[in-house]
PDB file of N, CA and C in Angstrom:
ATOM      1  N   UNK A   1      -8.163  20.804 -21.077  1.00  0.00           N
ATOM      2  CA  UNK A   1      -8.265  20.897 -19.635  1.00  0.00           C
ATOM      3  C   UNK A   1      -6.905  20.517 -19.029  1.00  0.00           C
ATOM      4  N   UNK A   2      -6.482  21.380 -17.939  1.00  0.00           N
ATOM      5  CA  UNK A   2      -4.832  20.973 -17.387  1.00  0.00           C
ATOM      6  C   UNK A   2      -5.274  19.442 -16.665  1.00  0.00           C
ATOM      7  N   UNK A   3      -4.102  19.139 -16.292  1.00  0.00           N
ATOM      8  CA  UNK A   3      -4.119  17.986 -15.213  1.00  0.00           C
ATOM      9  C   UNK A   3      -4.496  18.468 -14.222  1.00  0.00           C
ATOM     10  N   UNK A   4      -4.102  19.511 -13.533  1.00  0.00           N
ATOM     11  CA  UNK A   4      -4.800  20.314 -12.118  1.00  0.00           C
ATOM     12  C   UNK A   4      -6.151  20.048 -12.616  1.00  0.00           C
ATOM     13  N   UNK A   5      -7.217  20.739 -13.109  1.00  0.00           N
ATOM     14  CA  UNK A   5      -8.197  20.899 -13.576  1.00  0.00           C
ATOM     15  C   UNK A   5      -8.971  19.758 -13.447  1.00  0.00           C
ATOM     16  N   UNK A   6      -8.424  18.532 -14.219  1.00  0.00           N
ATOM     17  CA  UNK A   6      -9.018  17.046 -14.336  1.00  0.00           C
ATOM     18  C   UNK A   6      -8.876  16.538 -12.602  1.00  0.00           C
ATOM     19  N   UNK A   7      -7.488  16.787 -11.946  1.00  0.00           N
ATOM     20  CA  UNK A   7      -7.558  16.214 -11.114  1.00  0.00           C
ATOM     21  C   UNK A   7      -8.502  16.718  -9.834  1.00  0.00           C
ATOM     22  N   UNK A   8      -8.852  18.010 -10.008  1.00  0.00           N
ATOM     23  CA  UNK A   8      -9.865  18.785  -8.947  1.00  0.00           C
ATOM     24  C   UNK A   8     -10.795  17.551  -9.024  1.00  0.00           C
ATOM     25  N   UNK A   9     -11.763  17.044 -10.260  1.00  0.00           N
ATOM     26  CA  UNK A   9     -12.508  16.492 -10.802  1.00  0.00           C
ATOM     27  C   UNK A   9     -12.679  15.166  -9.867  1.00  0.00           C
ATOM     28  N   UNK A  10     -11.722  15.127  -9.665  1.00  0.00           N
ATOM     29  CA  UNK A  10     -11.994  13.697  -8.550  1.00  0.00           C
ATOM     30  C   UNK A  10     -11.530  13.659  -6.905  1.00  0.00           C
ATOM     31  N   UNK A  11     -12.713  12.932  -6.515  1.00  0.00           N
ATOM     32  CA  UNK A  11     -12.493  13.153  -4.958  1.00  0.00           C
ATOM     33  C   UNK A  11     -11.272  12.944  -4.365  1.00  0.00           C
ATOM     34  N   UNK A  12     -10.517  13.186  -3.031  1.00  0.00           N
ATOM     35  CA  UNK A  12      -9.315  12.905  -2.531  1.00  0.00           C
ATOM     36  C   UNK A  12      -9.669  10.990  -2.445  1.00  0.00           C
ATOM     37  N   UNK A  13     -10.598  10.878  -1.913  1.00  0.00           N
ATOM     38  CA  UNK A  13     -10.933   9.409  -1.751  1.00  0.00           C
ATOM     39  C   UNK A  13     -10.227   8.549  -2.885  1.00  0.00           C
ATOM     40  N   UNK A  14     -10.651   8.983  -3.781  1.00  0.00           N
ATOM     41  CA  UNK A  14     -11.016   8.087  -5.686  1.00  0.00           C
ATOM     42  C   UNK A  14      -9.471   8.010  -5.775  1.00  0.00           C
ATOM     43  N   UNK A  15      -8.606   9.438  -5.515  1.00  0.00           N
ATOM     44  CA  UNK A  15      -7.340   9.908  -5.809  1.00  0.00           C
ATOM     45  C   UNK A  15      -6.316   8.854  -4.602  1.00  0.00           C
ATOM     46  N   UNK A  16      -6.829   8.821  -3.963  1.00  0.00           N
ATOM     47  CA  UNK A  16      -5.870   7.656  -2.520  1.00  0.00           C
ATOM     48  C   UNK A  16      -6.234   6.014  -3.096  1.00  0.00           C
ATOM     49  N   UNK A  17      -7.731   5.893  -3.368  1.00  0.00           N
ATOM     50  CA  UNK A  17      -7.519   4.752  -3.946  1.00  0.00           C
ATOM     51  C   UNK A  17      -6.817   4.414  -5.198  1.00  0.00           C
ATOM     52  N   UNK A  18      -6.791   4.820  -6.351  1.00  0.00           N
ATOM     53  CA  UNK A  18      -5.859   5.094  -7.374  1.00  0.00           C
ATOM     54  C   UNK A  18      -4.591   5.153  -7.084  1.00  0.00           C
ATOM     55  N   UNK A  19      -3.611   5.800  -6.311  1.00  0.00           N
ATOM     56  CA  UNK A  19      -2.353   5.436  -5.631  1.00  0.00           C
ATOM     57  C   UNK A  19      -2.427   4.473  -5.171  1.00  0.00           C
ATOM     58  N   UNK A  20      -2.819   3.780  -4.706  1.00  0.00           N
ATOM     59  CA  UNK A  20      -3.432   2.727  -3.552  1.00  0.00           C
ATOM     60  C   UNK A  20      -3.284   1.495  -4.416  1.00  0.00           C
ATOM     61  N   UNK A  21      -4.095   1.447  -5.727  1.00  0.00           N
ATOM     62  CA  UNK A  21      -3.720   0.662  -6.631  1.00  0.00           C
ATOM     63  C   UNK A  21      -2.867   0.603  -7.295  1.00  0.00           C
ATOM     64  N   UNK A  22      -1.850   1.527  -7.763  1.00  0.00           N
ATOM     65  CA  UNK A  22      -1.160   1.413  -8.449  1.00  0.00           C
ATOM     66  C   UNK A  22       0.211   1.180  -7.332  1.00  0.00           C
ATOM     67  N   UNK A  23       0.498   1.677  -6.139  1.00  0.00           N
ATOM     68  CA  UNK A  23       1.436   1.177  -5.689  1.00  0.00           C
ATOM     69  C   UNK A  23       1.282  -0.387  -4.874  1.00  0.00           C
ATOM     70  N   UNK A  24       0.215  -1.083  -5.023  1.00  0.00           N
ATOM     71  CA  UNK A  24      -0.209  -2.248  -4.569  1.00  0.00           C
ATOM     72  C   UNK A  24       0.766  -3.236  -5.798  1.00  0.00           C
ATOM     73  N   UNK A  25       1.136  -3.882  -4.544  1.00  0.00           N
ATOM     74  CA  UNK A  25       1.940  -5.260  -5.410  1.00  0.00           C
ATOM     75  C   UNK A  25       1.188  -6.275  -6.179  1.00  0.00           C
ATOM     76  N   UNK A  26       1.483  -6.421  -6.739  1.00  0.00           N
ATOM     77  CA  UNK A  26       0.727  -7.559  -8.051  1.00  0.00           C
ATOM     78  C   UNK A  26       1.269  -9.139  -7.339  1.00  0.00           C
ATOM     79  N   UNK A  27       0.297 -10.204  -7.990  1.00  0.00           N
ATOM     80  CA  UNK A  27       0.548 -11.571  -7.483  1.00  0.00           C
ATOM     81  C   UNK A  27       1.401 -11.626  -8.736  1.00  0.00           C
ATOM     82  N   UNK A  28       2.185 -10.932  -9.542  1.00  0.00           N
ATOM     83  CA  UNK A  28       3.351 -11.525 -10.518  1.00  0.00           C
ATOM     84  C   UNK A  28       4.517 -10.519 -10.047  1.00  0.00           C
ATOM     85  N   UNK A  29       4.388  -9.908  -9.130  1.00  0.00           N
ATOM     86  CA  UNK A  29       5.387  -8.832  -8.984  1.00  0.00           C
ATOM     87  C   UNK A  29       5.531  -9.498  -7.573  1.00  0.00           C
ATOM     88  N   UNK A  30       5.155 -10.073  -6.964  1.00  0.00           N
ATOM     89  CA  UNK A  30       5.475 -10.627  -5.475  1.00  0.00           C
ATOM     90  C   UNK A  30       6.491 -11.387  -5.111  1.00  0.00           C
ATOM     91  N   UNK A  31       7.185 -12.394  -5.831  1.00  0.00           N
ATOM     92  CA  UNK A  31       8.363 -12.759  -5.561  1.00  0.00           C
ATOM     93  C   UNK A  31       9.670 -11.561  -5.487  1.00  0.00           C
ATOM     94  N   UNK A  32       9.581 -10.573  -6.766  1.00  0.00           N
ATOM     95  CA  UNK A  32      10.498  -9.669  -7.053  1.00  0.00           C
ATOM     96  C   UNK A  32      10.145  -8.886  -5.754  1.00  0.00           C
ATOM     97  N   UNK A  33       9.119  -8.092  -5.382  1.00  0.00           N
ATOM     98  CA  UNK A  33       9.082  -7.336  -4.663  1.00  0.00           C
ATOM     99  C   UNK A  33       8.797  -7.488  -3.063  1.00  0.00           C
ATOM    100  N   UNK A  34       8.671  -8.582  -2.581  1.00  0.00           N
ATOM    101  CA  UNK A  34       8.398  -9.229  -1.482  1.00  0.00           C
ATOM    102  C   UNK A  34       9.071  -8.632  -0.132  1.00  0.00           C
ATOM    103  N   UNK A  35      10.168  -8.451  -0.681  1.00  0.00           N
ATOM    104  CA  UNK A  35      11.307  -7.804   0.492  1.00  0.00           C
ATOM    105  C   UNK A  35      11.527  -6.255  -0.159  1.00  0.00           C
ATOM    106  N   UNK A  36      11.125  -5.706  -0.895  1.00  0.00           N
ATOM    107  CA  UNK A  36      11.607  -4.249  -1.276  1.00  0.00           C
ATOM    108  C   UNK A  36      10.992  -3.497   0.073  1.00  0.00           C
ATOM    109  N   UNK A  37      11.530  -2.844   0.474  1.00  0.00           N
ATOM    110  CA  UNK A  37      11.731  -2.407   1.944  1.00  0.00           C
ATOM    111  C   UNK A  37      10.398  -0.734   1.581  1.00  0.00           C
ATOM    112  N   UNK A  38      11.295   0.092   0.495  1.00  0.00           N
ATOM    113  CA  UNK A  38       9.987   1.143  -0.331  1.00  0.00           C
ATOM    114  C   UNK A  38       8.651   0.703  -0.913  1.00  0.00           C
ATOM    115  N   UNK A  39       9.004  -0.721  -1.963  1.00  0.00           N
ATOM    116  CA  UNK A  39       7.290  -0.705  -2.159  1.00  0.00           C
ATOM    117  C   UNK A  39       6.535  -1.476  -0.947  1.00  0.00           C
ATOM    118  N   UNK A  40       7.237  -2.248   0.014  1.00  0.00           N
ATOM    119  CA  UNK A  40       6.359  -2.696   0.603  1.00  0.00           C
ATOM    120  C   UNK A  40       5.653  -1.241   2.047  1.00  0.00           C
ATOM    121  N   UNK A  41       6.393  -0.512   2.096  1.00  0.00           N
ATOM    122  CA  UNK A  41       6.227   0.711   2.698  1.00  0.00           C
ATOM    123  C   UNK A  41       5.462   1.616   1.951  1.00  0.00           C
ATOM    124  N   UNK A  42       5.203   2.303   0.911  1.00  0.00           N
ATOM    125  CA  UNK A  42       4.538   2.596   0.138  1.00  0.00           C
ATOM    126  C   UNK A  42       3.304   1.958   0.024  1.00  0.00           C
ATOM    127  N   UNK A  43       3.428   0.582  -0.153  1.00  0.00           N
ATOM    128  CA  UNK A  43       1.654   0.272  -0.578  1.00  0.00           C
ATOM    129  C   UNK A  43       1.089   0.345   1.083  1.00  0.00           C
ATOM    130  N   UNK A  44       1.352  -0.338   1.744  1.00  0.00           N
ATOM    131  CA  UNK A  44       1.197   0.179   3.451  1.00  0.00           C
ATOM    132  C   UNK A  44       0.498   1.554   3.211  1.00  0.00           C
ATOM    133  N   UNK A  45       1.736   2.196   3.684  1.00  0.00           N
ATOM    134  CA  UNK A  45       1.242   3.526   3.802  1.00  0.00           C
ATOM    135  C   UNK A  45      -0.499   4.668   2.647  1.00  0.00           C
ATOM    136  N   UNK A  46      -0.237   4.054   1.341  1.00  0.00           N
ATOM    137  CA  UNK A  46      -1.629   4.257   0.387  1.00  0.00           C
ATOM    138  C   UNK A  46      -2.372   3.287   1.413  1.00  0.00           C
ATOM    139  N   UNK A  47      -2.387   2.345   1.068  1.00  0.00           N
ATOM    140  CA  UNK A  47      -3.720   1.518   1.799  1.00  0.00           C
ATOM    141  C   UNK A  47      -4.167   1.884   3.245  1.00  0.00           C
ATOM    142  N   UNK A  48      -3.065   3.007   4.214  1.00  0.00           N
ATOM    143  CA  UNK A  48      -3.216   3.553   5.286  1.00  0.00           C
ATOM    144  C   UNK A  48      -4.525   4.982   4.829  1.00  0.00           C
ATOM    145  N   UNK A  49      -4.170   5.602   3.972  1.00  0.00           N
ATOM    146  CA  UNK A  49      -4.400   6.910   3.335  1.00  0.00           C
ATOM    147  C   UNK A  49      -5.967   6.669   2.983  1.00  0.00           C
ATOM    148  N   UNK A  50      -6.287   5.307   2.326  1.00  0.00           N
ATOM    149  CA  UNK A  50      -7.750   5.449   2.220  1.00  0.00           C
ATOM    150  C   UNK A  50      -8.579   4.639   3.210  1.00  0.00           C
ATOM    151  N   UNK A  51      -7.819   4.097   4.322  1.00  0.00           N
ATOM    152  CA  UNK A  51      -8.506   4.222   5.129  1.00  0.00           C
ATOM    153  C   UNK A  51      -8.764   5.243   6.233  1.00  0.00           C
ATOM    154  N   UNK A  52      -8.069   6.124   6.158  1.00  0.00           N
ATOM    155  CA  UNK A  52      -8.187   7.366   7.049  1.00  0.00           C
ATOM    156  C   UNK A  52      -8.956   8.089   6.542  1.00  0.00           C
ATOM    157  N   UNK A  53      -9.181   8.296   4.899  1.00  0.00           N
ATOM    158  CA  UNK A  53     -10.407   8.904   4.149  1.00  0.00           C
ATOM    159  C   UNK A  53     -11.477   8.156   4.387  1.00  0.00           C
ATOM    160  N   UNK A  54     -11.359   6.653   4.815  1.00  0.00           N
ATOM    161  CA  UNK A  54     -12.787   5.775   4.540  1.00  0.00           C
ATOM    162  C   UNK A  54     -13.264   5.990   6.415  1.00  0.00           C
ATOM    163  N   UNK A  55     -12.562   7.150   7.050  1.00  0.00           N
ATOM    164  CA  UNK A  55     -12.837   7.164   8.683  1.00  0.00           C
ATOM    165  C   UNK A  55     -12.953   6.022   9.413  1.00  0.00           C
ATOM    166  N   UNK A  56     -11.779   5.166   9.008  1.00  0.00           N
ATOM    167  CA  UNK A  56     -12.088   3.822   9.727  1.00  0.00           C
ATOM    168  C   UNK A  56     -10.051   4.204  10.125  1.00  0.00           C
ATOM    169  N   UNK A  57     -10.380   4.875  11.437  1.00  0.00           N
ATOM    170  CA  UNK A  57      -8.469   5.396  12.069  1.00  0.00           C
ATOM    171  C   UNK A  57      -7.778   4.212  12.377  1.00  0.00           C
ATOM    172  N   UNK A  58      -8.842   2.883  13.245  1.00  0.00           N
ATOM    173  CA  UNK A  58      -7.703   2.143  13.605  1.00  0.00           C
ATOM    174  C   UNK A  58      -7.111   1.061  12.604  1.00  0.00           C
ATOM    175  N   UNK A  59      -7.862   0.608  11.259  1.00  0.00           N
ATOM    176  CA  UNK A  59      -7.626  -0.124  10.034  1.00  0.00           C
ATOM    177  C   UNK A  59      -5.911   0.925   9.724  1.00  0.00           C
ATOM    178  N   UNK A  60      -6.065   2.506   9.143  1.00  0.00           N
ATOM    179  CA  UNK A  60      -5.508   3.192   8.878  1.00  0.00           C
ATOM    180  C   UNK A  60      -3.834   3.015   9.721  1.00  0.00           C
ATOM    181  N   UNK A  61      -4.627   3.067  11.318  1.00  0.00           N
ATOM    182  CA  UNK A  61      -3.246   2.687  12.290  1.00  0.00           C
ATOM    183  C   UNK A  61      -2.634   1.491  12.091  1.00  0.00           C
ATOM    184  N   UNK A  62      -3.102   0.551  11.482  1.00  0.00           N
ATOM    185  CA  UNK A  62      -2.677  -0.648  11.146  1.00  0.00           C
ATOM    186  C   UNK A  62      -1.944  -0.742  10.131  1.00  0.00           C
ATOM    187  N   UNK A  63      -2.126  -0.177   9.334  1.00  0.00           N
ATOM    188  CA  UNK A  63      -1.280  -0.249   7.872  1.00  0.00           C
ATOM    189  C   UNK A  63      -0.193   1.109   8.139  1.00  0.00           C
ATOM    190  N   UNK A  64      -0.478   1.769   8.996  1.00  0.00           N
ATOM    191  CA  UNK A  64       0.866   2.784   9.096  1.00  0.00           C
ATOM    192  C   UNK A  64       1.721   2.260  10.228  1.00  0.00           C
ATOM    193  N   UNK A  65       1.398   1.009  11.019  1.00  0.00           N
ATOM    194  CA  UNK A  65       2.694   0.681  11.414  1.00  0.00           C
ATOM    195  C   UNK A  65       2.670  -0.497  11.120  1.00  0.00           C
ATOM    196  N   UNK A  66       2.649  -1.312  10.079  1.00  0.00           N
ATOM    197  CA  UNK A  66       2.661  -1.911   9.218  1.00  0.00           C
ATOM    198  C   UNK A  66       4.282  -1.081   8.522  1.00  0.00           C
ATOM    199  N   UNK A  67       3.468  -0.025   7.856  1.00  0.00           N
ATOM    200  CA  UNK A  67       4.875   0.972   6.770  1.00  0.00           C
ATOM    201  C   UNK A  67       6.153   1.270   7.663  1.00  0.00           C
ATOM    202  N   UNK A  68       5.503   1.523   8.968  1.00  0.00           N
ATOM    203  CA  UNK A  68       7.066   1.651   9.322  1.00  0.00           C
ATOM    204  C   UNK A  68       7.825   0.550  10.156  1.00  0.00           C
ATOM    205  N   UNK A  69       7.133  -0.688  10.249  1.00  0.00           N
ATOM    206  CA  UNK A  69       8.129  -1.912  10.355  1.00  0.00           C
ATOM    207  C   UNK A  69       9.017  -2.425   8.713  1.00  0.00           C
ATOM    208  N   UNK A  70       8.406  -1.625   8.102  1.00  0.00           N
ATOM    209  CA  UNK A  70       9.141  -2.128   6.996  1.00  0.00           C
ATOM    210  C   UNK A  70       9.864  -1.358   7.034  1.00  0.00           C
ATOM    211  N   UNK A  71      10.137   0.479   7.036  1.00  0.00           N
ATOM    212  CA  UNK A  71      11.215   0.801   6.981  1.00  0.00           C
ATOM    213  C   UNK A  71      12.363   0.522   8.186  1.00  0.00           C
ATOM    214  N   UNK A  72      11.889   1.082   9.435  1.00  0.00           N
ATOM    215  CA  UNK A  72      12.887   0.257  10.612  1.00  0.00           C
ATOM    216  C   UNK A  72      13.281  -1.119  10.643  1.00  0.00           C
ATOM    217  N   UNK A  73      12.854  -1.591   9.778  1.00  0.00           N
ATOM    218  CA  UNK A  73      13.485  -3.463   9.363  1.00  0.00           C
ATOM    219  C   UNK A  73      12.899  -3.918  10.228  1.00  0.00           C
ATOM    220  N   UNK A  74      11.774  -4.002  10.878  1.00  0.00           N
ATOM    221  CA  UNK A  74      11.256  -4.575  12.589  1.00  0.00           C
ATOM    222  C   UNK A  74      10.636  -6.140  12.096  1.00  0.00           C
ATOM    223  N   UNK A  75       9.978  -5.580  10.864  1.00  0.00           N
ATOM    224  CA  UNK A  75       9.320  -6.591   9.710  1.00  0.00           C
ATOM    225  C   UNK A  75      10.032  -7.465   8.792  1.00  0.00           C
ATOM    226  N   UNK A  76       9.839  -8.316   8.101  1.00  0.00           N
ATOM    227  CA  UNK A  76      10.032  -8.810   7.320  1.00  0.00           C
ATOM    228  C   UNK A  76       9.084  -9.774   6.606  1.00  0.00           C
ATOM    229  N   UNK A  77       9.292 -10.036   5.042  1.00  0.00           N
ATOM    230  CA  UNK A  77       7.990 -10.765   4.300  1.00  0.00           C
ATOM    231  C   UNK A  77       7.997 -11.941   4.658  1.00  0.00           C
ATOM    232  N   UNK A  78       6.953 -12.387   4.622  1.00  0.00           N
ATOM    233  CA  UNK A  78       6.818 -14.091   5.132  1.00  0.00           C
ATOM    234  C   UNK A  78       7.089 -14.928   4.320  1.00  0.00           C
ATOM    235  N   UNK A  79       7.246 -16.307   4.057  1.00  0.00           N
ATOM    236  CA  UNK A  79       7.578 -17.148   3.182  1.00  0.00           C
ATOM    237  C   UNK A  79       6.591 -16.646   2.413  1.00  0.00           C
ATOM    238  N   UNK A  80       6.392 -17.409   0.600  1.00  0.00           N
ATOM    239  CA  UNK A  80       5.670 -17.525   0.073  1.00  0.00           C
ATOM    240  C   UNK A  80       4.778 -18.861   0.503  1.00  0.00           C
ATOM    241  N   UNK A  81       3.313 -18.608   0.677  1.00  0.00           N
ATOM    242  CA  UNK A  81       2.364 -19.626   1.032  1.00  0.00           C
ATOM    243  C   UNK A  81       2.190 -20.546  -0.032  1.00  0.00           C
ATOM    244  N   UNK A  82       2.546 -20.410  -1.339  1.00  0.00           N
ATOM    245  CA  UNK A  82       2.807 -22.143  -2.365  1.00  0.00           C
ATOM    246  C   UNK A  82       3.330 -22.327  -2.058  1.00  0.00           C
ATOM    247  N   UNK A  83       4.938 -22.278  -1.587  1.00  0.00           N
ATOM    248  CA  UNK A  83       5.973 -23.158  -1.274  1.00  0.00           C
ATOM    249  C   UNK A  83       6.299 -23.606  -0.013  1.00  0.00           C
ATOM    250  N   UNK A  84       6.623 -25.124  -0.389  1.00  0.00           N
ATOM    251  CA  UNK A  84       6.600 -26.137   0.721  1.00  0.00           C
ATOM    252  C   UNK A  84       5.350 -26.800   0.641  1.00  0.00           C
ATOM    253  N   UNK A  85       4.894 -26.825  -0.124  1.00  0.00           N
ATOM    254  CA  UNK A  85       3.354 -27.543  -0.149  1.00  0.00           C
ATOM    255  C   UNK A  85       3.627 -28.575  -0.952  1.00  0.00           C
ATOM    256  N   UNK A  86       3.023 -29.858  -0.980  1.00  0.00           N
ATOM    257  CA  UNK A  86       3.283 -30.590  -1.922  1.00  0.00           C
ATOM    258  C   UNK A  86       1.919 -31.002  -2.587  1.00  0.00           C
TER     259      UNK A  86
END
């Protein structure tokens, strides 16, 4: 069976969440990637994608300007919440 073929096989939904996860930052990838300006725009933008499939627009509007404060620099990541704690 092609990859086209397999991928018909699954809903656009299943297919946004699957991007969705895989461009989602990991709690061991979060220091490294915290400020990456693309993945933090990227997972935004997937996590925008299945909520516009899950018909919930203003969640969706949230995470797409979310993506583009990260690319216009408007944003930036917040401290890490362990540190400074004693």
């Amino acid at each position: 069976m092609s990859l086209t073929s397999q991928l018909n096989e699954i809903s656009t939904l299943e297919l946004a969440q699957a991007l969705m996860e895989r461009l989602s930052i990991s709690p061991n990838d979060w220091h490294r990637l915290k400020s990456n300006r693309n993945a933090r725009a990227s997972e935004q933008l997937a996590a925008a994608m299945v909520f516009l499939l899950q018909n919930q627009p203003q969640e969706a509007q949230a995470r797409l300007e979310q993506a583009v404060g990260w690319l216009d620099k408007s944003i930036s990541a917040p401290p890490c919440p362990t540190h400074g704690k004693s």
